[in-house]
C-alpha atoms as a PDB file:
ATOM      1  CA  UNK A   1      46.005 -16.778  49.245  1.00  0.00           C
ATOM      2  CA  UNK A   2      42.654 -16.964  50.794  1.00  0.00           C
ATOM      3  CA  UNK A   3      40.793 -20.584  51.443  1.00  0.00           C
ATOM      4  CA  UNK A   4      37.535 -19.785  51.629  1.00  0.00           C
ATOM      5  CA  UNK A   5      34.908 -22.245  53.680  1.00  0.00           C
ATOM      6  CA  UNK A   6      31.710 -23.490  52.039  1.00  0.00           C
ATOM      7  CA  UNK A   7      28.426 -22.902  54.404  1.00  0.00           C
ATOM      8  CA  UNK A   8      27.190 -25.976  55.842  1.00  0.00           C
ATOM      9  CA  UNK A   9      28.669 -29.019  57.840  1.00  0.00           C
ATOM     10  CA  UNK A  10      30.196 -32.408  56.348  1.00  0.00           C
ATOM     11  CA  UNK A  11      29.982 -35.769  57.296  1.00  0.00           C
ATOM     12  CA  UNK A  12      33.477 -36.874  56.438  1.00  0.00           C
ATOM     13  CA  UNK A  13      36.751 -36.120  54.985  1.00  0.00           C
ATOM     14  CA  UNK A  14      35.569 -37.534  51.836  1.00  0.00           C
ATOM     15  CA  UNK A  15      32.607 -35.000  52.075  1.00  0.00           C
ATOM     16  CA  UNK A  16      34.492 -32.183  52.568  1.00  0.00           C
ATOM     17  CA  UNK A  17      36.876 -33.117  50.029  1.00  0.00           C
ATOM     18  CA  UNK A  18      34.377 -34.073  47.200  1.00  0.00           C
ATOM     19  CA  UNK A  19      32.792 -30.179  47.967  1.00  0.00           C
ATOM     20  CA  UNK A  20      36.244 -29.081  46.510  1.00  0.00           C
ATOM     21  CA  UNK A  21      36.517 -31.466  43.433  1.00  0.00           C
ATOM     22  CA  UNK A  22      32.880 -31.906  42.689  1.00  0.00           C
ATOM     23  CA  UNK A  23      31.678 -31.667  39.197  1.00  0.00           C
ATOM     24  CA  UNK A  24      32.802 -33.029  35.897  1.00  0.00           C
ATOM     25  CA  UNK A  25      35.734 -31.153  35.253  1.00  0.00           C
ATOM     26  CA  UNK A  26      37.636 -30.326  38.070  1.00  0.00           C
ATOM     27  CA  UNK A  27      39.137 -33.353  38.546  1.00  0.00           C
ATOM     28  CA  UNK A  28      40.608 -32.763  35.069  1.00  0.00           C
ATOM     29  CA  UNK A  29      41.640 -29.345  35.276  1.00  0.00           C
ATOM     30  CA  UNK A  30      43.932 -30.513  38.307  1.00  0.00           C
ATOM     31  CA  UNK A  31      45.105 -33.477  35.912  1.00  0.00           C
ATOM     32  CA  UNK A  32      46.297 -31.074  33.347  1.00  0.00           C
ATOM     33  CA  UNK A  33      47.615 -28.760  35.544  1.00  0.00           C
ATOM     34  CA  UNK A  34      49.782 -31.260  37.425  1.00  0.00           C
ATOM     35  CA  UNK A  35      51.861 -31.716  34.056  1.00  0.00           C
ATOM     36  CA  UNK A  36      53.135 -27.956  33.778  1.00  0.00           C
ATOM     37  CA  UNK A  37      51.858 -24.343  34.748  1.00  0.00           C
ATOM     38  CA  UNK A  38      49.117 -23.281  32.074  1.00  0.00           C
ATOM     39  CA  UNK A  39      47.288 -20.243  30.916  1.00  0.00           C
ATOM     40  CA  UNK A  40      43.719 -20.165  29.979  1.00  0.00           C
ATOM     41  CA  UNK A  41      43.374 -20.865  26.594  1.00  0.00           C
ATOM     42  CA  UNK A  42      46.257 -23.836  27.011  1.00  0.00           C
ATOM     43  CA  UNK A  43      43.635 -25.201  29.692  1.00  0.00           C
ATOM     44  CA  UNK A  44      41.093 -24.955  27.507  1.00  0.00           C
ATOM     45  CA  UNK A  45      42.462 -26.907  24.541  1.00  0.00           C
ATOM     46  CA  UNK A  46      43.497 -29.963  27.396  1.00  0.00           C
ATOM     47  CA  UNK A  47      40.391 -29.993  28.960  1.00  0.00           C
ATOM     48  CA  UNK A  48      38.369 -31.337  25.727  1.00  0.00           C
ATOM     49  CA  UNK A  49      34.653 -29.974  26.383  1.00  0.00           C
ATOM     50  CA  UNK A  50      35.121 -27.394  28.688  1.00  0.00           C
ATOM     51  CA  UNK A  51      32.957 -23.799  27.902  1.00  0.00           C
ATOM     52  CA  UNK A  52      34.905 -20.956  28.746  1.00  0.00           C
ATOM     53  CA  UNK A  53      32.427 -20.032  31.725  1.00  0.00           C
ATOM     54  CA  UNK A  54      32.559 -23.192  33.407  1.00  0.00           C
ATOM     55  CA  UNK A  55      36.481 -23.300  33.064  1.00  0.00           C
ATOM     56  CA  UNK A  56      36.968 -20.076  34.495  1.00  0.00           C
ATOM     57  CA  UNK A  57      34.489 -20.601  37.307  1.00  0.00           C
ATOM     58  CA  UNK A  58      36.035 -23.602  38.110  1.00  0.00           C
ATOM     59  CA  UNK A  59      39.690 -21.897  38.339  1.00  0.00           C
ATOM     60  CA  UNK A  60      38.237 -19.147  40.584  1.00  0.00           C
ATOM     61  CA  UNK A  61      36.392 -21.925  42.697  1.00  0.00           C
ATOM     62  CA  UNK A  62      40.157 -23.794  42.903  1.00  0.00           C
ATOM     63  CA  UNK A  63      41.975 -20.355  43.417  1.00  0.00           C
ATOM     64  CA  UNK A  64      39.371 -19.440  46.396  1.00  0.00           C
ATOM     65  CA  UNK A  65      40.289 -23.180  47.841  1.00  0.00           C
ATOM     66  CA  UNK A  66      43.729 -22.649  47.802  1.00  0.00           C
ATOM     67  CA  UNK A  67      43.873 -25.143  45.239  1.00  0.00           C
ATOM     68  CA  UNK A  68      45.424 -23.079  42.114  1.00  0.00           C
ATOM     69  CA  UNK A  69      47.581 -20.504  41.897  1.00  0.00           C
ATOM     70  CA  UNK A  70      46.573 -17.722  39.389  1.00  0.00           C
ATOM     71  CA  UNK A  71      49.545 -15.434  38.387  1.00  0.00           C
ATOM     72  CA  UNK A  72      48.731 -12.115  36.298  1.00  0.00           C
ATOM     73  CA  UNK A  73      51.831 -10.515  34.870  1.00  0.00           C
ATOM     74  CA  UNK A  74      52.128  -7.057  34.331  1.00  0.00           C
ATOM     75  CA  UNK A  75      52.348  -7.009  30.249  1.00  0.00           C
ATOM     76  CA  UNK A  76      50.490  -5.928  26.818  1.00  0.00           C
ATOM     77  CA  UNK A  77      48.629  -8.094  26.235  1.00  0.00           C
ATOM     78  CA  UNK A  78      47.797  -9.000  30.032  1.00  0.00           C
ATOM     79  CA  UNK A  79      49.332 -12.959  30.607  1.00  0.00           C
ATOM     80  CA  UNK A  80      47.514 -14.719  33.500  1.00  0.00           C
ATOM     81  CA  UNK A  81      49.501 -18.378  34.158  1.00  0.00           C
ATOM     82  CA  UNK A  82      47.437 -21.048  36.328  1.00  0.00           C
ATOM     83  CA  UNK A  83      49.495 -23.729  38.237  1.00  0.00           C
ATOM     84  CA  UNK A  84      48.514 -25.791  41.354  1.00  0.00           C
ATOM     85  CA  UNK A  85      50.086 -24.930  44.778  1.00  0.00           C
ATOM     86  CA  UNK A  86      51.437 -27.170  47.277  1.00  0.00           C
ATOM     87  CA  UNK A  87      48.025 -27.822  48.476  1.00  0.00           C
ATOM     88  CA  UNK A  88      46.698 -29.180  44.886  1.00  0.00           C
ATOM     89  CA  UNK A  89      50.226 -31.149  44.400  1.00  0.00           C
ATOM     90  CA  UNK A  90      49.051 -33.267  47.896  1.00  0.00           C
ATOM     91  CA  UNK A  91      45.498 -33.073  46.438  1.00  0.00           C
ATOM     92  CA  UNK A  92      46.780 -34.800  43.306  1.00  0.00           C
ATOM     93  CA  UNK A  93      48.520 -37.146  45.259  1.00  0.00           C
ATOM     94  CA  UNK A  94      45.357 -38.090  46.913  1.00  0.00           C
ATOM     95  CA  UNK A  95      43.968 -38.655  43.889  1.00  0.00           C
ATOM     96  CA  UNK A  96      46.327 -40.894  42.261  1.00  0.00           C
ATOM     97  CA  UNK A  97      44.813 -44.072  44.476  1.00  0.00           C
ATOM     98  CA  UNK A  98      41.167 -43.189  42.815  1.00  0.00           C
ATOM     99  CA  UNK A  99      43.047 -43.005  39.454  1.00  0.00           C
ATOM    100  CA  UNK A 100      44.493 -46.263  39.841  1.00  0.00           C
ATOM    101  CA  UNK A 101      41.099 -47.860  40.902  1.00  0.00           C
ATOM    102  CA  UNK A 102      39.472 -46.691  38.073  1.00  0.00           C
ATOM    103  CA  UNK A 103      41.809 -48.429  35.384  1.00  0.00           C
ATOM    104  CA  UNK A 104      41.430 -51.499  37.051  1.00  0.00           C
ATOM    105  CA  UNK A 105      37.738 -51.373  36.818  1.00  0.00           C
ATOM    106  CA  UNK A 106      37.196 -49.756  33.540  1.00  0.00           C
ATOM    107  CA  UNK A 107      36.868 -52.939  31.948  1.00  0.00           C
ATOM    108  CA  UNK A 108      35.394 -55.133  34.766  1.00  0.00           C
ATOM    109  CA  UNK A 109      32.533 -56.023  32.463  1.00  0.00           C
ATOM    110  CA  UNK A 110      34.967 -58.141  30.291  1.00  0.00           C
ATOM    111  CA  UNK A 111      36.936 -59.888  33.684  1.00  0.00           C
ATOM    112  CA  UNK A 112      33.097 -60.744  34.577  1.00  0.00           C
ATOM    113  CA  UNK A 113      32.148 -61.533  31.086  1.00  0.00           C
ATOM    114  CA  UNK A 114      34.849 -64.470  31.647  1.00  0.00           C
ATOM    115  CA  UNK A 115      38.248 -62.570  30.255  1.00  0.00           C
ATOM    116  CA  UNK A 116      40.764 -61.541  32.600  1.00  0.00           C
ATOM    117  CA  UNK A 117      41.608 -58.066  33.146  1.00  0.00           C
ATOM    118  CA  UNK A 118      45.707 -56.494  33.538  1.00  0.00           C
ATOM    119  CA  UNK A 119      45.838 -53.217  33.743  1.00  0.00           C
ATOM    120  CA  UNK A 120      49.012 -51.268  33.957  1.00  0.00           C
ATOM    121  CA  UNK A 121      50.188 -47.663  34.395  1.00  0.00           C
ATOM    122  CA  UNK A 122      53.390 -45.935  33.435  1.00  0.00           C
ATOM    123  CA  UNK A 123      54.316 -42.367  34.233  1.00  0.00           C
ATOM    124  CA  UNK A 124      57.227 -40.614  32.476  1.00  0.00           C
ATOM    125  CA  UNK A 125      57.148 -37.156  34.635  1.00  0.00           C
ATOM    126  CA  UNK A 126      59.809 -35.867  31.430  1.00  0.00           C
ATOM    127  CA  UNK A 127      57.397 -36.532  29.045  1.00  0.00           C
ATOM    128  CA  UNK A 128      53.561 -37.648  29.687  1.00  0.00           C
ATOM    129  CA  UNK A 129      51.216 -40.150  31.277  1.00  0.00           C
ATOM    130  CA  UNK A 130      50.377 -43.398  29.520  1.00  0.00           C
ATOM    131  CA  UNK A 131      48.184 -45.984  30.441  1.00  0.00           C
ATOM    132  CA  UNK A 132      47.832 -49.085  29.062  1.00  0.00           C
ATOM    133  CA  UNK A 133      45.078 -52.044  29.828  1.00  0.00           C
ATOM    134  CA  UNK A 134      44.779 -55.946  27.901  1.00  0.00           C
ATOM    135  CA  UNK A 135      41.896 -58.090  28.408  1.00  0.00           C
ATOM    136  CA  UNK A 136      42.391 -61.824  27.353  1.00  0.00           C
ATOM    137  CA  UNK A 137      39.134 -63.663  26.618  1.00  0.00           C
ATOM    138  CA  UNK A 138      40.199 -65.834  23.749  1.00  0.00           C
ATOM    139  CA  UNK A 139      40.887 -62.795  21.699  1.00  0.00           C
ATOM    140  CA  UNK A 140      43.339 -60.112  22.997  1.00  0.00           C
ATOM    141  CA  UNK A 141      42.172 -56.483  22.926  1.00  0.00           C
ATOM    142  CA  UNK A 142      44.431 -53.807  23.668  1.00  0.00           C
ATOM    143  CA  UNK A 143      44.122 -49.956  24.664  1.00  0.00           C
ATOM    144  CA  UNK A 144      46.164 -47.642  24.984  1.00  0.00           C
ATOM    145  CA  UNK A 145      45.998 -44.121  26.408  1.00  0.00           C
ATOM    146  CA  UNK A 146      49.001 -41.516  26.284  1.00  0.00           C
ATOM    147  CA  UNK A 147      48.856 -37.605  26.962  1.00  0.00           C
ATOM    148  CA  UNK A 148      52.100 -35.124  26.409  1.00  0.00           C
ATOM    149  CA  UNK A 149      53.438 -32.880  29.001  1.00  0.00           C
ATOM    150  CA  UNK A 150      52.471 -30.179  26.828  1.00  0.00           C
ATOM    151  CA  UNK A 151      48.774 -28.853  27.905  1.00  0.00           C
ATOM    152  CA  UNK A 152      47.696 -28.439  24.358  1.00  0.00           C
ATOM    153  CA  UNK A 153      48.173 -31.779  23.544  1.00  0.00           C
ATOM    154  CA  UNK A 154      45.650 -34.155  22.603  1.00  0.00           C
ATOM    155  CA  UNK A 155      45.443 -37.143  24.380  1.00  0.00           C
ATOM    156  CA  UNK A 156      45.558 -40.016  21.530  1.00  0.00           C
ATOM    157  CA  UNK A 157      43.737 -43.637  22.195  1.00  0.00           C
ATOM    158  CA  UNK A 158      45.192 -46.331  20.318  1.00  0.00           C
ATOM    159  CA  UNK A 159      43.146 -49.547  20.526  1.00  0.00           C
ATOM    160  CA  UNK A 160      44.084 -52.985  18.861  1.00  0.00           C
ATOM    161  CA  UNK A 161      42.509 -56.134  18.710  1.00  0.00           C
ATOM    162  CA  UNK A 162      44.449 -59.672  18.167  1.00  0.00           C
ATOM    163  CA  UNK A 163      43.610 -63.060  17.860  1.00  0.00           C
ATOM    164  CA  UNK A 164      44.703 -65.217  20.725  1.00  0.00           C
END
């Protein structure tokens, strides 16, 4: 594996780091890969919105940072699996704190609006990732986010709205 070094100098960690995840999709590519080891097309169908050209140049970006792994096996058809190596399982880890911050302020117009805001996050590593936020402002509204361990699954948003 070969980490290759972007020209020019950074400020910070935080520069150096955002030079690796920049860009809209990325950040999601390591989120899907962090459930299970992927191949293109799998990738593709997780990462709602992606072209084909900016999902492969992103994978070749992450390979060349040391970020993915990309494993071609020998076989008719050819069968190329992506997964994240040890340095993209710390990199996930890193991002977990941003995660977190950004469910508690998805819906800090409502806490300022005069609701309050509870967000909470549950992780089933066997199964998927679901998220789960309630605002109470009189009337209860409820979202709910949940994704399967399986890359081709569709993440499904469930929203409900009560009166309190």
């Amino acid at each position: 594996m070969r980490i290759v070094r972007r020209p020019g100098a950074f400020v910070c960690g935080i520069d150096a780091a955002m030079d690796v995840i920049g860009g809209k999709w990325k950040v999601l590519i390591l989120w899907a890969l962090n459930e299970r080891t992927c191949r293109f097309g799998e990738l593709r169908r997780a990462v709602t919105g992606v072209t084909e050209k900016v999902l492969s140049s992103h994978l070749k970006e992450l390979e060349d940072d040391g970020i993915v792994h990309r494993e071609v096996y020998a076989e008719v058809p050819p069968r190329v699996e992506y997964s994240l190596t040890p340095l993209g399982l710390s990199l996930n880890a890193a991002l977990e704190p941003l995660g977190l911050w950004g469910r508690e302020h998805i819906y800090r117009g409502a806490e300022e609006a005069g609701g309050g805001v509870d967000a909470g996050v549950g992780v089933d590593t066997g199964v998927g990732v679901g998220v789960g936020v309630g605002v109470d402002a009189g009337v209860g509204v409820g979202v709910g986010v949940g994704a399967g361990a399986d890359c081709g699954a569709e993440p499904q948003v469930v929203a409900g709205l009560g009166h309190g």
